[in-house]
Protein backbone atom coordinates (compact mmCIF):
# COMPACT_ATOMS: atom_id res chain seq x y z
CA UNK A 1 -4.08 -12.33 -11.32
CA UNK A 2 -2.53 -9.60 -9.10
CA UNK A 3 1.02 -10.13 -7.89
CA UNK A 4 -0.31 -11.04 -4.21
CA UNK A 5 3.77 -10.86 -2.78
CA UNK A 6 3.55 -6.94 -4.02
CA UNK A 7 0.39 -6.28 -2.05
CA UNK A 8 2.33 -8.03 1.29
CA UNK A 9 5.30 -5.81 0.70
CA UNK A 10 2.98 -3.06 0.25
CA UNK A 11 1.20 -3.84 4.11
CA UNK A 12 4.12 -4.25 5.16
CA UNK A 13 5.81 -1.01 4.73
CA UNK A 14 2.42 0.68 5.31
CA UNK A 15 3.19 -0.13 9.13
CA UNK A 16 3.96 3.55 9.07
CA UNK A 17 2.67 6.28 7.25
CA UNK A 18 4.42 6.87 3.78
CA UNK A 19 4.07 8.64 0.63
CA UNK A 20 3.82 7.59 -3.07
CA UNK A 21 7.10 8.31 -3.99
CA UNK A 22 8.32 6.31 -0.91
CA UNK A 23 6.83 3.13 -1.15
CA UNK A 24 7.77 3.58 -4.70
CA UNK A 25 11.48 3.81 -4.09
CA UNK A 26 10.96 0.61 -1.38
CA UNK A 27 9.52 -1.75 -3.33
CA UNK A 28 11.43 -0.79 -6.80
CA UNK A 29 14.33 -2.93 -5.34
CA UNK A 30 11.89 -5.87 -4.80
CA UNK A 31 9.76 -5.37 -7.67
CA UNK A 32 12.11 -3.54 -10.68
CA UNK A 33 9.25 -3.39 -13.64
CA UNK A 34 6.59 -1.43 -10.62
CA UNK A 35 5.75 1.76 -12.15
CA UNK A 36 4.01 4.33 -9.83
CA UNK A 37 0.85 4.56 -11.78
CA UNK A 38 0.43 0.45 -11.03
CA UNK A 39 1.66 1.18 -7.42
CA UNK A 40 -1.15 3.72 -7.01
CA UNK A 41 -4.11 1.89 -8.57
CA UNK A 42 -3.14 -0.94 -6.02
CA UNK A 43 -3.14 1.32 -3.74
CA UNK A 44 -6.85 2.98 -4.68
CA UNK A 45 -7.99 -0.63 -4.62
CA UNK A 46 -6.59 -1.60 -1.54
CA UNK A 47 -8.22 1.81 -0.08
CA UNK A 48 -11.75 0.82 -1.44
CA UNK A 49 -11.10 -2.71 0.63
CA UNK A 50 -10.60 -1.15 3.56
CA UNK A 51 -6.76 -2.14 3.80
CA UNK A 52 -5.35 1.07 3.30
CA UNK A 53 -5.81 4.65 4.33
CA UNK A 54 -4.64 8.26 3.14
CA UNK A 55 -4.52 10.84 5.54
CA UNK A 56 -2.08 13.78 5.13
CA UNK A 57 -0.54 13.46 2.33
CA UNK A 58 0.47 9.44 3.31
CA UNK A 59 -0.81 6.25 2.82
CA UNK A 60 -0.77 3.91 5.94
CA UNK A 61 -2.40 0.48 6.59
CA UNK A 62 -6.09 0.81 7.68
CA UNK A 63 -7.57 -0.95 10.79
CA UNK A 64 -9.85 -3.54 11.15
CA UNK A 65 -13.47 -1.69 11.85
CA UNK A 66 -15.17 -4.69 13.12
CA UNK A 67 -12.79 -6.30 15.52
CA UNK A 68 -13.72 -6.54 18.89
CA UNK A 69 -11.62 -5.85 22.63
């Protein structure tokens, strides 16, 4: 089952734009065994769900598409 506290860190940080290598460094204090291959496939995953984007180099939290004003 995937570690569902490391993908609420991950939203969490991803408030703001950030790179690989800094979410990396911000969530090995929470999470010491993370290696940045893992961190990245979570993130590709989370991409394909909608949850995350990439633009310019960083990763940030995506935005729900459907919701409404």
């Amino acid at each position: 089952m995937r570690d569902k506290r490391l993908e609420a860190h991950l939203l969490h940080l991803l408030r703001e734009p950030r790179t690989l290598e800094d979410l990396h460094t911000q969530l090995q204090a929470l999470h010491p065994g993370l290696k940045k291959a893992t961190l990245f496939a979570l993130l590709v995953r989370l991409r394909r769900e909608g949850k995350v984007a990439f633009r310019e180099g960083h990763f940030l939290a995506g935005k729900p598409q459907d919701a409404d004003p």
